[in-house]
Protein backbone atom coordinates (compact mmCIF):
# COMPACT_ATOMS: atom_id res chain seq x y z
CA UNK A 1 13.36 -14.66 -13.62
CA UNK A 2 11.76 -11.71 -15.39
CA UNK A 3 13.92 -8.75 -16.59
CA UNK A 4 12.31 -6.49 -13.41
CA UNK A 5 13.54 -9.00 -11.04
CA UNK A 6 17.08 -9.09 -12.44
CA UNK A 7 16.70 -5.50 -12.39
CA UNK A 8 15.96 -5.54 -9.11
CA UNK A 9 19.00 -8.21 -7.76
CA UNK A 10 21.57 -6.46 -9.32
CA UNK A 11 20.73 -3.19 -7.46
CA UNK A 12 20.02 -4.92 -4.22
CA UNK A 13 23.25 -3.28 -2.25
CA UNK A 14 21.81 -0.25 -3.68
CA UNK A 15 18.09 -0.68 -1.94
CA UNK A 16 20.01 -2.09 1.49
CA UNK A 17 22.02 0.66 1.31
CA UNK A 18 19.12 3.28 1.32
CA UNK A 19 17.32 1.35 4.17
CA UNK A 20 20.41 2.21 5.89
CA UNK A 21 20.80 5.83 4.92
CA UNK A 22 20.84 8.26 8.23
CA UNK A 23 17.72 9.87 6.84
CA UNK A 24 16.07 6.79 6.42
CA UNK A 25 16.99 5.94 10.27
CA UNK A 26 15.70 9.20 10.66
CA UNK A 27 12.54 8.79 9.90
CA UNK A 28 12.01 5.11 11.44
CA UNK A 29 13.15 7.16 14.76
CA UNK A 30 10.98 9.94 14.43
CA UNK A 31 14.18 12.17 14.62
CA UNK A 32 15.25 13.93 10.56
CA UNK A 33 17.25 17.30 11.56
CA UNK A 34 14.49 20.02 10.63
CA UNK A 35 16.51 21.66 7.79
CA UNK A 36 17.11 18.67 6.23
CA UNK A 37 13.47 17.75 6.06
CA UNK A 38 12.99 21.48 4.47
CA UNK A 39 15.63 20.73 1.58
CA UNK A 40 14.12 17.29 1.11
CA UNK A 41 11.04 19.26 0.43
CA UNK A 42 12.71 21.98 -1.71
CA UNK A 43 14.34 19.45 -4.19
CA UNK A 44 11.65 17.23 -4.43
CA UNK A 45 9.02 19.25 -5.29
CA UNK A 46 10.71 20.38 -8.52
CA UNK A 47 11.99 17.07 -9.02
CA UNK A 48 8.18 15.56 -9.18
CA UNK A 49 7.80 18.79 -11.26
CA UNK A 50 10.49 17.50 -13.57
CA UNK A 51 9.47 13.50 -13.35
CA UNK A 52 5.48 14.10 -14.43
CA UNK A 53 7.50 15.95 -17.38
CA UNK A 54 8.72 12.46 -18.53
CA UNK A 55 6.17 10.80 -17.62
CA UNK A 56 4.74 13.47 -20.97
CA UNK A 57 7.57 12.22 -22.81
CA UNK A 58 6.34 8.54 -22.23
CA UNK A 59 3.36 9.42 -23.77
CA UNK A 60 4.83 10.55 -26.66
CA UNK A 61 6.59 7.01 -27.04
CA UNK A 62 3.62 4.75 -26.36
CA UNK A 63 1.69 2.74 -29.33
CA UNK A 64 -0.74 1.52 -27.19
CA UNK A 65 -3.48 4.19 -25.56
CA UNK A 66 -3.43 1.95 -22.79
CA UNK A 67 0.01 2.87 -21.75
CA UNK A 68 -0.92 6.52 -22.43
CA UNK A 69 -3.72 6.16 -19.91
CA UNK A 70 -1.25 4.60 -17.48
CA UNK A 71 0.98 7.44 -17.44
CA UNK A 72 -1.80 9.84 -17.82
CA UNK A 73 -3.33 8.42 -14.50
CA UNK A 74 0.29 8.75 -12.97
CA UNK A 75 0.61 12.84 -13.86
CA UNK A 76 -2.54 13.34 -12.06
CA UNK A 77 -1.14 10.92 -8.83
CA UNK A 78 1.59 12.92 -8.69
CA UNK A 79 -0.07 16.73 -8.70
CA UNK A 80 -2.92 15.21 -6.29
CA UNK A 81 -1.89 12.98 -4.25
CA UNK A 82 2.14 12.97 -3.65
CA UNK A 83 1.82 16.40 -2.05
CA UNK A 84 0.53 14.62 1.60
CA UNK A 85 4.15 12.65 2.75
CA UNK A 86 5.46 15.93 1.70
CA UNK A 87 3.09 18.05 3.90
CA UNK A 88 3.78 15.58 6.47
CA UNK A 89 7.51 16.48 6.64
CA UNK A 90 6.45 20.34 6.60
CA UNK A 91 4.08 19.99 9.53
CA UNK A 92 7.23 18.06 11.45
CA UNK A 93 9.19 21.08 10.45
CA UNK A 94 7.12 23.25 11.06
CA UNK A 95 7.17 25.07 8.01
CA UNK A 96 4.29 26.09 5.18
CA UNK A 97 4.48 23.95 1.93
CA UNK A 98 3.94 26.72 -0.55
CA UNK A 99 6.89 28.51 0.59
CA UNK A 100 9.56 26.31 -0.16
CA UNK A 101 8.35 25.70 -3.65
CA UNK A 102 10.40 27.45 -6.58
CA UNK A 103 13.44 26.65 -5.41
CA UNK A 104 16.84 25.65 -7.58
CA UNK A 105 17.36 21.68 -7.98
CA UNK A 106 20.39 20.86 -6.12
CA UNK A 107 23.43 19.67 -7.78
CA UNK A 108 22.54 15.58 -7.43
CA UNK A 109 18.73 16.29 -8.03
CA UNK A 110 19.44 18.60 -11.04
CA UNK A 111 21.68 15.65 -12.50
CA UNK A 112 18.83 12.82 -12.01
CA UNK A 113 16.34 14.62 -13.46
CA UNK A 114 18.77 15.45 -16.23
CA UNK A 115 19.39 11.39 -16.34
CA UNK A 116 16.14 10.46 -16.82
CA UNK A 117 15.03 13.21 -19.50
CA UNK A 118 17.98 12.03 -21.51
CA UNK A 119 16.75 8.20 -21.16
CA UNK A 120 12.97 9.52 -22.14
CA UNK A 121 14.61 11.89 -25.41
CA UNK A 122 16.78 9.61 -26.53
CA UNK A 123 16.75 6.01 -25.45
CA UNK A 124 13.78 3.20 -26.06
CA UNK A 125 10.64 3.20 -24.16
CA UNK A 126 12.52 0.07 -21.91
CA UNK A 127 15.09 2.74 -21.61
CA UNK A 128 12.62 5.25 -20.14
CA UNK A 129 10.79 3.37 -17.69
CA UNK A 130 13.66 1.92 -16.15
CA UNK A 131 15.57 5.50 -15.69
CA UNK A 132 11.44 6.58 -14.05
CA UNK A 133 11.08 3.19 -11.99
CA UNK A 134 13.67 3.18 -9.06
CA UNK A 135 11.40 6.07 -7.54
CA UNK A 136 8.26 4.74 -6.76
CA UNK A 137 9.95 1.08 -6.09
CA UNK A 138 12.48 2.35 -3.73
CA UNK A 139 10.44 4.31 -1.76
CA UNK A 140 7.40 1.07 -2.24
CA UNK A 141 10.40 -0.80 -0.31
CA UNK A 142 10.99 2.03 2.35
CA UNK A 143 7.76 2.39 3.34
CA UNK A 144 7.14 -1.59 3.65
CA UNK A 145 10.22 -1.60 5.58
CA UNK A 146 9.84 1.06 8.16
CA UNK A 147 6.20 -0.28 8.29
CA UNK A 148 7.06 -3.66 9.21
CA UNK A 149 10.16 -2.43 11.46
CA UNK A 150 8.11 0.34 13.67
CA UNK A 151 4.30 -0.54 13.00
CA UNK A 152 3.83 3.09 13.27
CA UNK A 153 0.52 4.85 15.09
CA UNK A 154 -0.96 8.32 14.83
CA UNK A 155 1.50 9.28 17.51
CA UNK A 156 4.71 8.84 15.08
CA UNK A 157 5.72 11.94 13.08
CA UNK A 158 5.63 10.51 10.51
CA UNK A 159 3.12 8.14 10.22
CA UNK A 160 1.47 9.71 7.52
CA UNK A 161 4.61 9.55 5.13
CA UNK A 162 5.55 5.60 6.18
CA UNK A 163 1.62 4.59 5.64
CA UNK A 164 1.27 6.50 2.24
CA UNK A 165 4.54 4.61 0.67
CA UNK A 166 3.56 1.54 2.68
CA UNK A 167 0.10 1.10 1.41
CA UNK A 168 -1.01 3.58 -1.81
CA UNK A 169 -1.04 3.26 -4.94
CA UNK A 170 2.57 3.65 -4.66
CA UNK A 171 2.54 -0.33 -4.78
CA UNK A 172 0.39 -0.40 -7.90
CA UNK A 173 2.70 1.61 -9.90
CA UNK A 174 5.68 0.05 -9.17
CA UNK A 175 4.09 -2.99 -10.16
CA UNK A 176 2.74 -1.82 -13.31
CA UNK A 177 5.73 -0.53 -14.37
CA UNK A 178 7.64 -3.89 -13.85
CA UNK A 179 4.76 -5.44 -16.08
CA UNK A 180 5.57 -2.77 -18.75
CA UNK A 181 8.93 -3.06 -18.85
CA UNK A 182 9.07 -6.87 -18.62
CA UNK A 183 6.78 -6.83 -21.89
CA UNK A 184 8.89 -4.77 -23.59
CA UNK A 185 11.83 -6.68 -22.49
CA UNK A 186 10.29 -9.57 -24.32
CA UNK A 187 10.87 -8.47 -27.97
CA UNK A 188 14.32 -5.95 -27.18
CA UNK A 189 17.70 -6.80 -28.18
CA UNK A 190 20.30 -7.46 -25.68
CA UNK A 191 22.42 -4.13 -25.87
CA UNK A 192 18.88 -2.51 -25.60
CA UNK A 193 18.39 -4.33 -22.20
CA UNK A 194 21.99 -3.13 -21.44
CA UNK A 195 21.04 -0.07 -21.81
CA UNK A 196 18.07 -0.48 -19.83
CA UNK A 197 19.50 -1.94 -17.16
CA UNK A 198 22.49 1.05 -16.71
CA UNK A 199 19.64 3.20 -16.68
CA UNK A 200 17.99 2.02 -13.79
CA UNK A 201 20.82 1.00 -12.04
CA UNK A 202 21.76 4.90 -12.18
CA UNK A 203 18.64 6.03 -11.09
CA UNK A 204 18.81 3.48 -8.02
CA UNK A 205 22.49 5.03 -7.05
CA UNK A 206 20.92 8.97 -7.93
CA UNK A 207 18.05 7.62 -5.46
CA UNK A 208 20.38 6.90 -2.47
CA UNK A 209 22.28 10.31 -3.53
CA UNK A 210 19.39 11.93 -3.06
CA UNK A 211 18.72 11.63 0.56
CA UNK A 212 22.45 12.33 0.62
CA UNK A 213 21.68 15.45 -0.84
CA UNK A 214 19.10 16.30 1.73
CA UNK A 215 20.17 14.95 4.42
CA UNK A 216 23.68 17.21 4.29
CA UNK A 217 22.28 19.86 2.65
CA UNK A 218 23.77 20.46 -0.84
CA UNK A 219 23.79 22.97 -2.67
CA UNK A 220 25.50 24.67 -5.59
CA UNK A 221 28.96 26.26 -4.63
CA UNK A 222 28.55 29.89 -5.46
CA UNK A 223 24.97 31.85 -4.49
CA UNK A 224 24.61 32.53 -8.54
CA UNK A 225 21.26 30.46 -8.59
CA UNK A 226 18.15 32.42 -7.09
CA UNK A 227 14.27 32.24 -8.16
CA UNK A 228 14.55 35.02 -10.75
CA UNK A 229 15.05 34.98 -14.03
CA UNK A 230 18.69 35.43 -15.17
CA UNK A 231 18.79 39.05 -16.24
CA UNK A 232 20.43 39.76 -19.68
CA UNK A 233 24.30 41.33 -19.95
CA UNK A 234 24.50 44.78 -21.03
């Protein structure tokens, strides 16, 4: 068994778990409450913001310009290409895209992003990719799932999202990544493989949080956070 499949056994409550998560069911049924799709949208945008940020710090890590190509490649996915699902959950909500961008990470997505940039500063490069590789792998499994399950048309609302995690490239990353971090896994030490492992095993649990998070709406207790800058004290 390779480390990426052990990985990937000792989260499985984790992945049933989001398969079962009401906004999950939500979107098999065609039915995610309106506002929640439109805080979905809110914290993820700044989270992708925040994720091609690490994806930088990967770079900075890599010995190989291979790997720096890889992640490179994945910067440009993200800008280009991960913006459809979400305009597919802002045409359901009827909503415009560009106007619920610039908006304050919720508490749970402020603390994953804060999760992985702390793997990327500080830990190993296996360290990094696992904190980064729940994302595209959970949501790889989602679409497969809800694929499979409904065999979705034009006529679902949200065909577009289920078909772009169900077949893109969404599949080749997650795959890559398993191939990275399986050849690093090859020459690490066992506490660094710990480590590793707690990392993604965090970011799986952060992953189910955050369709918590949208699906009830979190935010921050107090109104203090808004799009401006924090004006100084006088």
């Amino acid at each position: 068994m390779t480390f990426s499949e052990q990985l990937r056994k000792q989260a499985d409550e984790v992945f049933k778990g989001i398969l079962q998560h009401p906004f999950i069911r939500g979107i098999a049924a065609g039915t995610v409450p309106k506002q929640a799709l439109i805080h979905y949208v809110k914290a993820d945008y700044e989270y992708l913001s925040a994720f091609n940020r690490i994806y930088g710090l990967a770079i900075s890590k890599c010995e190989d310009r291979s790997d720096m190509v890889f992640f490179q490649e994945q910067i440009g996915f993200v800008l280009n290409s991960e913006i459809h699902p979400h305009e597919n959950f802002c045409r359901v909500a009827g909503v415009n895209y560009e106007e619920l961008q610039g908006s304050p990470l919720p508490p749970t997505a402020d603390h994953y992003v804060a999760h992985m940039s702390k793997a990327a500063y500080s830990g190993t490069m296996g360290e990094t990719l696992a904190a980064l590789l729940p994302c595209p792998w959970t949501y790889l499994e989602i679409g497969l799932a809800l694929k499979e399950e409904k065999q979705p048309d034009n006529s679902h609302p949200f065909y577009e999202w289920i078909s772009f995690y169900a077949d893109g490239e969404i599949a080749e990353v997650t795959h890559e990544l398993c191939r990275k971090i399986d050849r690093w896994a090859a020459n690490a030490s066992e506490r660094e493989k710990q480590k590793a492992a707690q990392a993604f095993l965090k970011s799986c649990l952060l992953e189910y949080n955050f369709w918590e998070m949208a699906y009830t709406q979190e935010a921050w207790p107090f109104s203090v956070l808004t799009n401006q800058q924090i004006q100084p004290l006088h």
